[in-house]
Protein backbone atom coordinates (compact mmCIF):
# COMPACT_ATOMS: atom_id res chain seq x y z
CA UNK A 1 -10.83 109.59 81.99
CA UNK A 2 -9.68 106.36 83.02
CA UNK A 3 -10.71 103.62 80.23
CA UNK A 4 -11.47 99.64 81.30
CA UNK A 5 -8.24 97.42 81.08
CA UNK A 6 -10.42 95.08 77.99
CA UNK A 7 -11.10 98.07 76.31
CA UNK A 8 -7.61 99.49 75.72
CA UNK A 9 -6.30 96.42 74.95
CA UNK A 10 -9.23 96.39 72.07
CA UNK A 11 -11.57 94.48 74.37
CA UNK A 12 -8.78 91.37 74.78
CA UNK A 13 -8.95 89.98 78.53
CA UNK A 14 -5.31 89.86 80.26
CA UNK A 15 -5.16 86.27 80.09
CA UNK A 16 -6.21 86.58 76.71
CA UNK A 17 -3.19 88.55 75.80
CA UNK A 18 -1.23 86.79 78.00
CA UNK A 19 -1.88 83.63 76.24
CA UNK A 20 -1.23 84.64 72.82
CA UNK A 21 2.30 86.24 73.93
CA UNK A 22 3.24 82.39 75.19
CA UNK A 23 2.35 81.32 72.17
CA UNK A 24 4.17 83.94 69.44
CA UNK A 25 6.81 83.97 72.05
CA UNK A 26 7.44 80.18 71.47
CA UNK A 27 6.93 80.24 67.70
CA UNK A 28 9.39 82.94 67.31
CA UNK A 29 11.84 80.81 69.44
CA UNK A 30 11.23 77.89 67.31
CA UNK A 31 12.05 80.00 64.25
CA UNK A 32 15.05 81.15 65.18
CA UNK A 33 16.42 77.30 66.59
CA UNK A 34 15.54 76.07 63.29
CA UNK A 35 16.36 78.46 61.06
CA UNK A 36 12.80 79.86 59.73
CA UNK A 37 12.34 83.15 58.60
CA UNK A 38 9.10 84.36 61.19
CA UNK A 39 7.77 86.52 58.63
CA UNK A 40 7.18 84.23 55.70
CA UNK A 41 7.70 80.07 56.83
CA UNK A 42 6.52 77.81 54.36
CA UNK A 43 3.81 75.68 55.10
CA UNK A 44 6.20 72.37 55.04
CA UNK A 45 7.69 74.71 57.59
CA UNK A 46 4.83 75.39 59.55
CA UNK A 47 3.60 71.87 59.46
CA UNK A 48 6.77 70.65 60.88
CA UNK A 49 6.69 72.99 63.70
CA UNK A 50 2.99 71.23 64.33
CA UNK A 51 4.95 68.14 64.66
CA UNK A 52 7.09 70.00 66.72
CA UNK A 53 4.99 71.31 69.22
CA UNK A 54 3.34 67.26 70.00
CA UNK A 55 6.42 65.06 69.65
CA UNK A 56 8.58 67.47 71.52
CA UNK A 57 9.01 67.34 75.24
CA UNK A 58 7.94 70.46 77.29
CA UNK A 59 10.28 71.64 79.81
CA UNK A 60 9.68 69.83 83.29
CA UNK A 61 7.69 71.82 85.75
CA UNK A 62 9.91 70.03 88.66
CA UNK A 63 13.22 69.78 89.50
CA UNK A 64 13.23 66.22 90.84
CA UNK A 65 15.10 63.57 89.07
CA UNK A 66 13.01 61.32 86.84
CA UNK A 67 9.99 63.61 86.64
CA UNK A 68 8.17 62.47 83.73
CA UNK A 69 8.42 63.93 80.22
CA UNK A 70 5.06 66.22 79.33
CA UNK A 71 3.86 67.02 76.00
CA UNK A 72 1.20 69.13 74.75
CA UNK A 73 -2.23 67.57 73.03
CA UNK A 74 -2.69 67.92 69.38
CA UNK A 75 -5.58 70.57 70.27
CA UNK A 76 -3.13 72.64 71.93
CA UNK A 77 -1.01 72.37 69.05
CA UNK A 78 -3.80 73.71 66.44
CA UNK A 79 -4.93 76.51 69.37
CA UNK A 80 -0.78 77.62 69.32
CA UNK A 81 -0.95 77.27 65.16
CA UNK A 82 -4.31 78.83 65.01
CA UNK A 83 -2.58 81.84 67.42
CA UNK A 84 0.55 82.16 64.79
CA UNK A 85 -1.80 82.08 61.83
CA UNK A 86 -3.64 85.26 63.11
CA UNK A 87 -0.36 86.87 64.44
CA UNK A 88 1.39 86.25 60.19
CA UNK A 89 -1.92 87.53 58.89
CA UNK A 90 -2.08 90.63 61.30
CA UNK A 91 -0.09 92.82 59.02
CA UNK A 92 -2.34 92.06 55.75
CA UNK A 93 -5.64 92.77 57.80
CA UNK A 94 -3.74 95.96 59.35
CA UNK A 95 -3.12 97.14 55.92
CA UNK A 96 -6.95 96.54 53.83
């Protein structure tokens, strides 16, 4: 029996689970550039990876000289903290 794509992925769309690899992807990055154990940061640590995430440039979408610096919105900052909060707490829901 075949079973819907949402439904094995425990009802998660693709992009869904797309996203949210972007997003643990770049906090586990950001961990290990500044030194921050993934499994238990601090929240000074966590609230300077907010600042992070808004003051830092993204990478440029173009290769053209002088294409302007990007940066993400302080909503997408709290959606990509908001993402890493559920993926640290995902172990101590797993285990109740």
């Amino acid at each position: 029996m075949r079973v819907p794509g949402g439904a094995a992925r425990g009802g998660r769309a693709f992009n869904t689970e797309k996203t949210y690899a972007g997003r643990i992807g770049l906090y586990l990055s950001y961990c290990l550039g500044h030194g921050v154990d993934w499994s238990s940061p601090s929240l000074a640590q966590l609230m300077a990876m907010m600042r992070w995430l808004v003051d830092e440039p993204m990478p440029a979408r173009s290769r053209r000289p002088g294409a302007p610096a990007r940066y993400r919105s302080e909503g997408t900052a709290n959606a990509i903290m908001g993402t890493v909060g559920e993926f640290l707490s995902f172990p101590v829901k797993s285990a109740c």
